[in-house]
Protein backbone atom coordinates (compact mmCIF):
# COMPACT_ATOMS: atom_id res chain seq x y z
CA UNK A 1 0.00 0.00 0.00
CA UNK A 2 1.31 3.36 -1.02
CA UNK A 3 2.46 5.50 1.74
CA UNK A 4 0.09 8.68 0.69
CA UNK A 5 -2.67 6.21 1.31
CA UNK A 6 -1.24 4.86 5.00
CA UNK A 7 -1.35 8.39 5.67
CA UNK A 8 -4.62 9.36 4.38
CA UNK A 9 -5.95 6.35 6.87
CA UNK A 10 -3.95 7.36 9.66
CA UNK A 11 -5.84 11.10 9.29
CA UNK A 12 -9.27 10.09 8.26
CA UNK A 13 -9.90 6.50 9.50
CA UNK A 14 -13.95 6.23 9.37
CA UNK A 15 -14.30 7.34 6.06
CA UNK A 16 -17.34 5.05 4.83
CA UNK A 17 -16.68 2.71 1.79
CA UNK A 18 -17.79 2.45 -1.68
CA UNK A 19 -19.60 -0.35 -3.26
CA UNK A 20 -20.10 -0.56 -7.05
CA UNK A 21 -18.10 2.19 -8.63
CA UNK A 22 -15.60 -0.43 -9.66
CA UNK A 23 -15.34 -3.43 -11.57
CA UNK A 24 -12.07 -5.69 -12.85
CA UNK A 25 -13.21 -7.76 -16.22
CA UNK A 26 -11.95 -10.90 -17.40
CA UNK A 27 -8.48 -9.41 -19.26
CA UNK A 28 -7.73 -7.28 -16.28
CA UNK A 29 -9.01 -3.84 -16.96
CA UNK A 30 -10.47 -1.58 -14.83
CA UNK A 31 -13.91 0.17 -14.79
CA UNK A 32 -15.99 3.14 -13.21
CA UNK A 33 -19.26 2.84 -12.58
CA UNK A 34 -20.92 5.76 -12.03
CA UNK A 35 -24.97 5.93 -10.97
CA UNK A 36 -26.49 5.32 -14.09
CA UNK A 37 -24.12 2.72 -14.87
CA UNK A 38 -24.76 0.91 -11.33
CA UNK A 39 -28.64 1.45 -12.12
CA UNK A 40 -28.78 0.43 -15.47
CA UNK A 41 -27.44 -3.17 -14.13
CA UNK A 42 -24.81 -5.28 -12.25
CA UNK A 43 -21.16 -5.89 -13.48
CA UNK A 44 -20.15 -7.14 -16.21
CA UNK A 45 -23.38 -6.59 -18.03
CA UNK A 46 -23.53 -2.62 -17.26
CA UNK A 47 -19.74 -2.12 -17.35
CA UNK A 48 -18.98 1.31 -17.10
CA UNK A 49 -16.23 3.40 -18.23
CA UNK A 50 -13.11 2.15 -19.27
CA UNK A 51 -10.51 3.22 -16.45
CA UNK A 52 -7.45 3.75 -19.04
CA UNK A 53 -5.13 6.20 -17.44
CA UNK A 54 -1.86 4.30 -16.80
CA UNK A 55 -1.11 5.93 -13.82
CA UNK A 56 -4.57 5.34 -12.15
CA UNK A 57 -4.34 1.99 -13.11
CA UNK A 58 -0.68 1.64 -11.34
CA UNK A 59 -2.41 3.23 -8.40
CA UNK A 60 -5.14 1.13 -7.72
CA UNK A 61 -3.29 -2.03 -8.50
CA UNK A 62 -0.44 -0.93 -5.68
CA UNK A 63 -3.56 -0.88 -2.71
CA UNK A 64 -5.21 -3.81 -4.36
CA UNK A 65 -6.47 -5.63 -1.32
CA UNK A 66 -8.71 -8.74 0.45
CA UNK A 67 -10.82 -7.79 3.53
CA UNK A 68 -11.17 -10.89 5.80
CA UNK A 69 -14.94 -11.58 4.43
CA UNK A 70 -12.95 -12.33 0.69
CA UNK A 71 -13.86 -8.90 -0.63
CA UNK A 72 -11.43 -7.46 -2.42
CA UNK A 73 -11.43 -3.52 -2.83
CA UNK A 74 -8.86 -0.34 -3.42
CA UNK A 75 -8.10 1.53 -0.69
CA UNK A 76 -8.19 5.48 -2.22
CA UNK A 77 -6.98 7.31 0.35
CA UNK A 78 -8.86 6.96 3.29
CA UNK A 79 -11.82 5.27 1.45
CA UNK A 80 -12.18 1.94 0.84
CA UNK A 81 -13.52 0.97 -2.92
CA UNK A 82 -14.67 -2.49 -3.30
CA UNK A 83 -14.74 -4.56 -6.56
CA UNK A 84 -17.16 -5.88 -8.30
CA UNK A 85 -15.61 -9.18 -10.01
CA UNK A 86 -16.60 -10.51 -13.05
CA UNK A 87 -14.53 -13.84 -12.91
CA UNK A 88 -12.00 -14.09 -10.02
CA UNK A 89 -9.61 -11.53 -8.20
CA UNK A 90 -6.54 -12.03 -10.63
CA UNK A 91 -6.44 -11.76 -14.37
CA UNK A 92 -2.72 -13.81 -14.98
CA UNK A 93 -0.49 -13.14 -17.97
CA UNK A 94 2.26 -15.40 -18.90
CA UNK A 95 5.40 -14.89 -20.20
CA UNK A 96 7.65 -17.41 -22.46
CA UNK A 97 9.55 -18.38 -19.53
CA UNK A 98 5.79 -19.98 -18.00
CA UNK A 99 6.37 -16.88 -15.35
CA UNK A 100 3.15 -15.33 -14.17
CA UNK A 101 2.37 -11.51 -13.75
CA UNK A 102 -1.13 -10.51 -12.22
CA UNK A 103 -3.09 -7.61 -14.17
CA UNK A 104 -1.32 -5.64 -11.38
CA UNK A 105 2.23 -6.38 -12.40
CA UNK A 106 2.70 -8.59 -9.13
CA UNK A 107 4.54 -11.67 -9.93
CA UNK A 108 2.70 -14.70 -8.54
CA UNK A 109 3.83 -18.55 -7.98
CA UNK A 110 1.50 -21.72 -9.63
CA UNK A 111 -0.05 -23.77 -6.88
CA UNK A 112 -2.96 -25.37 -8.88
CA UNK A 113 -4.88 -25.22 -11.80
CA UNK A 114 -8.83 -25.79 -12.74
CA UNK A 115 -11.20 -25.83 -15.17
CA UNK A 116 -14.76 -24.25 -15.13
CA UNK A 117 -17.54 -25.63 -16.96
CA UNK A 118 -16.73 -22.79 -20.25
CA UNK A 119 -13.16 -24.31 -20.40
CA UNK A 120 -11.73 -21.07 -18.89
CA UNK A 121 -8.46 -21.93 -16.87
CA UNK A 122 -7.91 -20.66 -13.52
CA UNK A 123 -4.81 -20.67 -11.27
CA UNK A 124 -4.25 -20.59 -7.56
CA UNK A 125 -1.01 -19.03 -6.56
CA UNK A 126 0.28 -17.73 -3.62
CA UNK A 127 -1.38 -14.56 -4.24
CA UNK A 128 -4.77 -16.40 -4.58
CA UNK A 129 -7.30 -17.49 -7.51
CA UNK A 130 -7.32 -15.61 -11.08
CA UNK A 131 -7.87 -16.44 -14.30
CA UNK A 132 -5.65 -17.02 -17.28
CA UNK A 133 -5.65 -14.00 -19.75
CA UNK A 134 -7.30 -15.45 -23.09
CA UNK A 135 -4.45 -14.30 -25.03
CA UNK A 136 -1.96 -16.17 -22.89
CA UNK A 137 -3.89 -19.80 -22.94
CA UNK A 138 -1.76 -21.29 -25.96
CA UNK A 139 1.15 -20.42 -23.11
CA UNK A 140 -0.57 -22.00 -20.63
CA UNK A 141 -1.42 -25.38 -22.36
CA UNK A 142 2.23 -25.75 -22.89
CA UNK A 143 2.56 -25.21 -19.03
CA UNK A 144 0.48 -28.23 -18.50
CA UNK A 145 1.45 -30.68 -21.86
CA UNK A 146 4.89 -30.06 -20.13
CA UNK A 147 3.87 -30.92 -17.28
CA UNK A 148 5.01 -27.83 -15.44
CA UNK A 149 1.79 -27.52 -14.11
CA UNK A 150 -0.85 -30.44 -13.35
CA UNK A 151 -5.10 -29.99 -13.66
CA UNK A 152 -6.52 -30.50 -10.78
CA UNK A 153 -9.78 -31.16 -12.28
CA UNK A 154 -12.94 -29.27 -13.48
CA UNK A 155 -15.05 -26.87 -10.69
CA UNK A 156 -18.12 -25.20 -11.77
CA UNK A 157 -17.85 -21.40 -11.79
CA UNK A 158 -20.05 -21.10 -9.15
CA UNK A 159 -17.96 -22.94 -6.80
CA UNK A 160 -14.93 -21.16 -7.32
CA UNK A 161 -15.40 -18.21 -4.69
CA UNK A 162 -16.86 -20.28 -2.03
CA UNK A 163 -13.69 -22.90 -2.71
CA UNK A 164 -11.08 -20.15 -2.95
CA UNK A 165 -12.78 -17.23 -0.23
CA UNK A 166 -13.08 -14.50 -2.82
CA UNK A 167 -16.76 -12.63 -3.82
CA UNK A 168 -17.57 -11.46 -7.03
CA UNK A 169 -20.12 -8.79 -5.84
CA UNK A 170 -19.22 -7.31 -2.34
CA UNK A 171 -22.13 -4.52 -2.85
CA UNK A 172 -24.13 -8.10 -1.75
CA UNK A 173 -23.52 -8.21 1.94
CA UNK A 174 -25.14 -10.94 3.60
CA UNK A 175 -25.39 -11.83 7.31
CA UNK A 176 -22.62 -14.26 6.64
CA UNK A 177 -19.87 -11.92 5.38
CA UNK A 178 -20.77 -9.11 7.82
CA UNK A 179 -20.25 -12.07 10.77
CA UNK A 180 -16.91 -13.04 9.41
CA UNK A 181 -15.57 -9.30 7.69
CA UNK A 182 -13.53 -7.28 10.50
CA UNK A 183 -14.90 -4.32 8.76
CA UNK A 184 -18.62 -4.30 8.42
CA UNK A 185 -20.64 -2.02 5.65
CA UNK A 186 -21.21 1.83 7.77
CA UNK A 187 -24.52 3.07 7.39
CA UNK A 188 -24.43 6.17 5.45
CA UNK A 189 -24.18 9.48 7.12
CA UNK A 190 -25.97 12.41 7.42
């Protein structure tokens, strides 16, 4: 986490959070979703704007985090964005070497692989579940026909989050995750 942001936390510590401005896609990319966006439907199918600036990008990747409930979010400052998910957490790239980068630019280590029921690819590392880029999936077959990686079988994509402790849409709070999260939803102010 950026130190401007530590800061920003230290100074303003109950700011209240944010749920459904942003959304990650399947190749990595970053969205805002602004009111009409959020009311004209849930992620993926109401996207949103295309968050392109390579610099704002940087920045939310560097305070890219989990909450203990599995919701992942960016902390902006003192606020805390959470993100809707339209596949998993992690979007991997691959390079020729078999090394793989998160949409983030962190480098991340292979711990297992799956199939969902669309014959999308997914990989848990030590950074935790994401799926493989669709432009990097001739890489990754070569991973596995080398045997550099094994298949540990086929889950369906519903299964995934509840398998791997990640949520798709944290702007769905149930009495579950607000038992387990250390930082419950705030009711709104004023």
């Amino acid at each position: 986490m950026d130190e401007i942001v530590k800061a920003a936390l230290r100074k303003w510590p109950d700011v209240p959070h944010a749920r459904g401005w942003l959304g990650l896609d399947i190749r990595g990319h970053w969205y805002l979703r602004d009111e009409a966006t959020q009311a004209a439907g849930p992620f993926p199918q109401s996207r949103g704007s295309r968050i392109e600036h390579e610099g704002l990008c940087a920045f939310i990747g560097r305070n890219y985090l989990c909450d203990g409930a599995g919701a992942w979010f960016f902390q902006n400052g003192p606020q805390r964005v959470y993100v809707e998910l339209e596949a998993a957490p992690w979007v991997w790239r691959l390079d020729e070497a078999f090394q793989l980068q998160s949409h983030t630019g962190a480098p991340a280590q292979w711990r297992g692989a799956w199939l969902d029921e669309q014959g999308r690819l997914f990989l848990d590392t030590d950074l935790g579940l994401g799926l493989v880029h669709s432009h990097d999936m001739p890489l990754a077959a070569q991973a596995l026909e080398q045997g550099l990686w094994t298949l540990n079988g086929e889950l369906g994509f519903e299964e995934l989050p509840g398998r791997f402790n990640y949520r798709l849409s944290p702007a769905v709070v149930t009495d579950r995750w607000e038992q387990t999260s250390p930082h419950p939803p705030q009711p709104p102010r004023g």
